[in-house]
Protein backbone atom coordinates (compact mmCIF):
# COMPACT_ATOMS: atom_id res chain seq x y z
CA UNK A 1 108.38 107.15 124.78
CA UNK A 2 105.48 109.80 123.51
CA UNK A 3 108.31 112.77 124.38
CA UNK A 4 110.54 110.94 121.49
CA UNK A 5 107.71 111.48 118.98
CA UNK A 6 108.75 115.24 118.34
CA UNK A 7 108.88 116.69 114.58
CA UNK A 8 105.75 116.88 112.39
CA UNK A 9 103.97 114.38 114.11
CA UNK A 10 104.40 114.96 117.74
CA UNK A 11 103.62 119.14 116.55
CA UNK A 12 100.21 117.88 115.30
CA UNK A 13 99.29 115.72 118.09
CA UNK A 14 99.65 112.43 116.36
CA UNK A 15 102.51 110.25 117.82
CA UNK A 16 99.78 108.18 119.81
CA UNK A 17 98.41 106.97 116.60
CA UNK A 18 102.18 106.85 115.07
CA UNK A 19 103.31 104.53 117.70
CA UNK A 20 100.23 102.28 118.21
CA UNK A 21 99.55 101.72 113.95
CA UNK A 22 103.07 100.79 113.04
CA UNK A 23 105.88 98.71 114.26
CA UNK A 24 109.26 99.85 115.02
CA UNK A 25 110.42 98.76 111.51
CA UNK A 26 107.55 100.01 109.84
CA UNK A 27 108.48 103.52 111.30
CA UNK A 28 111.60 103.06 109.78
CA UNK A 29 110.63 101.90 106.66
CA UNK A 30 108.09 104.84 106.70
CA UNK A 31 110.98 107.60 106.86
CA UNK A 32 113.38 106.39 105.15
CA UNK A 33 110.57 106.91 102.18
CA UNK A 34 109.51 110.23 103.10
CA UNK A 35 111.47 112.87 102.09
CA UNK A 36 109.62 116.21 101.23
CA UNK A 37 111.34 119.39 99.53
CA UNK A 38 113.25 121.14 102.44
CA UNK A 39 114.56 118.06 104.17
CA UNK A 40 118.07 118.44 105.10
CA UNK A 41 120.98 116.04 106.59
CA UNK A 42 120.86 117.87 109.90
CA UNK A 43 117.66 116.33 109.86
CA UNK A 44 116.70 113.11 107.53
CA UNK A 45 113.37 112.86 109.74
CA UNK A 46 111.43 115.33 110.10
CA UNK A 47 108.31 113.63 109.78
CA UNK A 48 109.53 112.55 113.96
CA UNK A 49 112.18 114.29 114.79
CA UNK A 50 113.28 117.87 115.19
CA UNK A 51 111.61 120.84 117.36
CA UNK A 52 108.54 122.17 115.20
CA UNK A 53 107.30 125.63 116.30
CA UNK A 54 105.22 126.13 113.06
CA UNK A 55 104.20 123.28 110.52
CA UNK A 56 101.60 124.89 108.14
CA UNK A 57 99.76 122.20 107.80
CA UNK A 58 95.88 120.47 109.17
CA UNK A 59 96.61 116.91 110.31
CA UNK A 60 94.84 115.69 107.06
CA UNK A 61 97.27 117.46 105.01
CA UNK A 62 100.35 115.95 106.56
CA UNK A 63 98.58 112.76 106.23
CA UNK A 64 97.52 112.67 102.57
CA UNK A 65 100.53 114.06 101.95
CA UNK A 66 102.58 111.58 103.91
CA UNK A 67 100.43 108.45 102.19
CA UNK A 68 101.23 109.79 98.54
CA UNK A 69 104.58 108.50 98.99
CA UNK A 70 103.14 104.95 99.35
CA UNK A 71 101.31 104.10 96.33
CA UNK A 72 103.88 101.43 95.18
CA UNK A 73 102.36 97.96 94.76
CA UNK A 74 104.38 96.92 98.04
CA UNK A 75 103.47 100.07 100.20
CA UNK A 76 99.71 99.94 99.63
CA UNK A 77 98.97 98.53 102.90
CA UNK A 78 100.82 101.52 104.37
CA UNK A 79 99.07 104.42 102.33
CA UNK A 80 95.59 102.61 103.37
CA UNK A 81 96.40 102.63 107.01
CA UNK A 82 97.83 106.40 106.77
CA UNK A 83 94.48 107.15 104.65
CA UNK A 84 92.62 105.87 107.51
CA UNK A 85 93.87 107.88 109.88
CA UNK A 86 93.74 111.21 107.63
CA UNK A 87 89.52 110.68 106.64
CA UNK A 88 89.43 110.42 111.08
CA UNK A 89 90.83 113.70 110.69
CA UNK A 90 89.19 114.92 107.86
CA UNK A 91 85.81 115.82 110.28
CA UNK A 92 87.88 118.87 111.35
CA UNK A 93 89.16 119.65 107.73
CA UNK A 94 88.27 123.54 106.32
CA UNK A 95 89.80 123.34 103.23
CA UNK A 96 87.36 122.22 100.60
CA UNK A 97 90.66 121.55 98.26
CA UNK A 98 92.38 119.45 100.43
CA UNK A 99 89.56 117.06 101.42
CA UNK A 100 89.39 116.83 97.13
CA UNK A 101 93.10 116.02 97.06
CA UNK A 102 92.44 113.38 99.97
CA UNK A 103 89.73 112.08 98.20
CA UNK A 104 91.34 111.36 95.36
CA UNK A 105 94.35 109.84 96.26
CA UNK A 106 91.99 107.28 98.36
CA UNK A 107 90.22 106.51 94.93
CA UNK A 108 93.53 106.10 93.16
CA UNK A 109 95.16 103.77 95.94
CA UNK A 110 92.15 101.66 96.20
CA UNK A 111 91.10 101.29 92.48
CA UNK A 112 94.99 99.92 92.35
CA UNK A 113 94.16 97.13 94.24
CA UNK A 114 90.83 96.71 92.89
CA UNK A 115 91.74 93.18 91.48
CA UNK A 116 93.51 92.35 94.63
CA UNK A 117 90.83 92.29 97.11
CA UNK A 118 87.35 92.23 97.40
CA UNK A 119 86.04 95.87 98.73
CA UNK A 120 88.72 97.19 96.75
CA UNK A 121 86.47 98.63 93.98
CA UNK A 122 83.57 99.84 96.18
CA UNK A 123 86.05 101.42 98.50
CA UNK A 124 87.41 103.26 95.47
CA UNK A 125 84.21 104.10 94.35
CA UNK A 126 82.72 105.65 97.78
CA UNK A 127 85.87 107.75 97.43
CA UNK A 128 84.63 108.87 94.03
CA UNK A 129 80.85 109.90 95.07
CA UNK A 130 83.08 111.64 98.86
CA UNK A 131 84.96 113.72 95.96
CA UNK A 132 81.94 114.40 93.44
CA UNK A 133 80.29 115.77 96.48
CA UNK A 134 82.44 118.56 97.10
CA UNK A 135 82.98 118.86 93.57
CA UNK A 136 80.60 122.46 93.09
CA UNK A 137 82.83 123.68 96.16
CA UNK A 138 86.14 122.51 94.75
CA UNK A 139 85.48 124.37 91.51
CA UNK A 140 84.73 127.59 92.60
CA UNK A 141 87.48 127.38 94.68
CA UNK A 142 90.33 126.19 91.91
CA UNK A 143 88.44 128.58 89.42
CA UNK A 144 90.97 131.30 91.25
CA UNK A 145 93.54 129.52 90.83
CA UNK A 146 93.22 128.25 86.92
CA UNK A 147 91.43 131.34 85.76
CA UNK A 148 94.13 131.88 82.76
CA UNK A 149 94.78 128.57 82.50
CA UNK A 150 93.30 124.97 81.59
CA UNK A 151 90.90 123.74 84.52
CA UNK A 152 92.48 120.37 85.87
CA UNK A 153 90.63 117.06 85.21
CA UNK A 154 88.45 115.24 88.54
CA UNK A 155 89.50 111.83 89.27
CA UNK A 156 86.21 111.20 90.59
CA UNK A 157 84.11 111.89 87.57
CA UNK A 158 86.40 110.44 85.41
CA UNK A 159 86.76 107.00 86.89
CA UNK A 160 82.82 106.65 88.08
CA UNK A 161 82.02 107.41 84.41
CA UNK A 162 84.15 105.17 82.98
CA UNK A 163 82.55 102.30 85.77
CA UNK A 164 78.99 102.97 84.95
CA UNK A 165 79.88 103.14 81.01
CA UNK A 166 81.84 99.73 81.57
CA UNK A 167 78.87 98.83 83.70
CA UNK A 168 76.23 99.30 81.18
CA UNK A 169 74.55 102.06 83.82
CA UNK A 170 74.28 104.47 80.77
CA UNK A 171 71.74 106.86 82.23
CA UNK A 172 74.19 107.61 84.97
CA UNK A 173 77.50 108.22 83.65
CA UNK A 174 75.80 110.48 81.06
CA UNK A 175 74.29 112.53 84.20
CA UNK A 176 77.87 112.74 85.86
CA UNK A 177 79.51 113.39 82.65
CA UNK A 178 76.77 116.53 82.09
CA UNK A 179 77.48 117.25 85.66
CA UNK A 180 81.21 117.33 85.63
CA UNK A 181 81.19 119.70 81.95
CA UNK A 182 78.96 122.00 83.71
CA UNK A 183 81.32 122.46 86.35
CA UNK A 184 84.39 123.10 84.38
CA UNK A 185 86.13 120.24 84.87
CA UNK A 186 88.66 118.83 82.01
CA UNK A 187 87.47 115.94 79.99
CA UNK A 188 86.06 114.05 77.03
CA UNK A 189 82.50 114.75 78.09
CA UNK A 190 80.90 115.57 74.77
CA UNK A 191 82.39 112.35 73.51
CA UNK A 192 81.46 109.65 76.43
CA UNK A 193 78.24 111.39 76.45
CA UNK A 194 77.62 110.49 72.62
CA UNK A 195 79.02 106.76 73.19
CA UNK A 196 76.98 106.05 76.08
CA UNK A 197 73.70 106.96 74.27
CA UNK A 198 75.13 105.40 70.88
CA UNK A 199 75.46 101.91 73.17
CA UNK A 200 71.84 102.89 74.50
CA UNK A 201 70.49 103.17 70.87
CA UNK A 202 69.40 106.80 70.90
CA UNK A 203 69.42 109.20 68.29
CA UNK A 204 69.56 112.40 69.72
């Protein structure tokens, strides 16, 4: 069965985790959704099927990329399995960018459900402090890439510092929010920086 797993999965060595996560008509379900640019009808699956000699991408890539397409309401549970299997992966990961990217759609899937079940919120906001971590490395690295242009906001700072504002952890979000300016990264940080000290009755 393992020689029918060809395509993107079977090239990166993943069709044992393919066919042991998901049923038969979760596959299905599973490519039917994922169609990436350069899909064709000689071949509607490519995630499985078709002879791969070159991919051009880490297994974390293909993964986080494969979970984006399940951030629906009804395809949560999918993306979170998927998102399992990529941060397994993510040991071997290089690319400082990518592991940002992976990061971040982990905090945005599980802050979705955050109402829905109970680790939800934490899981969401471990995702947050993964993603602030690299966050030094992940700027120097998108600085070539947005050098005449305006540097892209961090999901990580932004939702933590909205949590620990909402939170009443003042001290905190005003530290990320310092940290997150000095790095480059988009944002109101002059502004949540003078609420969070109004709310903390400081003058200065």
């Amino acid at each position: 069965m393992l020689s029918k797993v060809r395509g993107e999965i079977g090239y990166l060595g993943l069709a044992d985790w393919w066919l042991s996560e998901f049923t038969e008509t979760e596959q299905a379900y599973i490519e039917s959704i994922y169609q990436p640019l350069g899909t064709t009808p000689g071949n509607p699956h490519p995630l499985t099927q078709g002879n791969v000699s070159y991919i051009g991408l880490t297994p974390t890539q293909l993964l986080w990329c494969l979970a984006s397409w399940f951030k629906k309401a009804q395809d949560r549970h999918l993306a979170r399995r998927i998102l399992a299997k990529a941060e397994q992966e993510s040991g071997q990961e290089k690319d400082v960018v990518t592991l940002h990217f992976f990061w971040e759609l982990k905090r945005e899937v599980y802050y979705a459900d955050r109402d829905s079940f109970p680790d939800a919120l934490e899981t969401a906001i471990q995702a947050c402090t993964q993603q602030i971590a690299i966050a030094p490395q992940v700027a120097e690295a998108m600085h070539h890439n947005y050098s005449h242009s305006a540097f892209p906001k961090h999901g990580g700072y932004q939702l933590l510092t909205k949590i620990y504002q909402d939170r009443g952890q003042y001290d905190e979000a005003i530290n990320l929010a310092k940290e997150a300016k000095e790095q480059g990264w988009a944002g109101d940080w002059d502004q949540l920086i003078s609420q969070c000290r109004k709310a903390m009755g400081r003058t200065k």
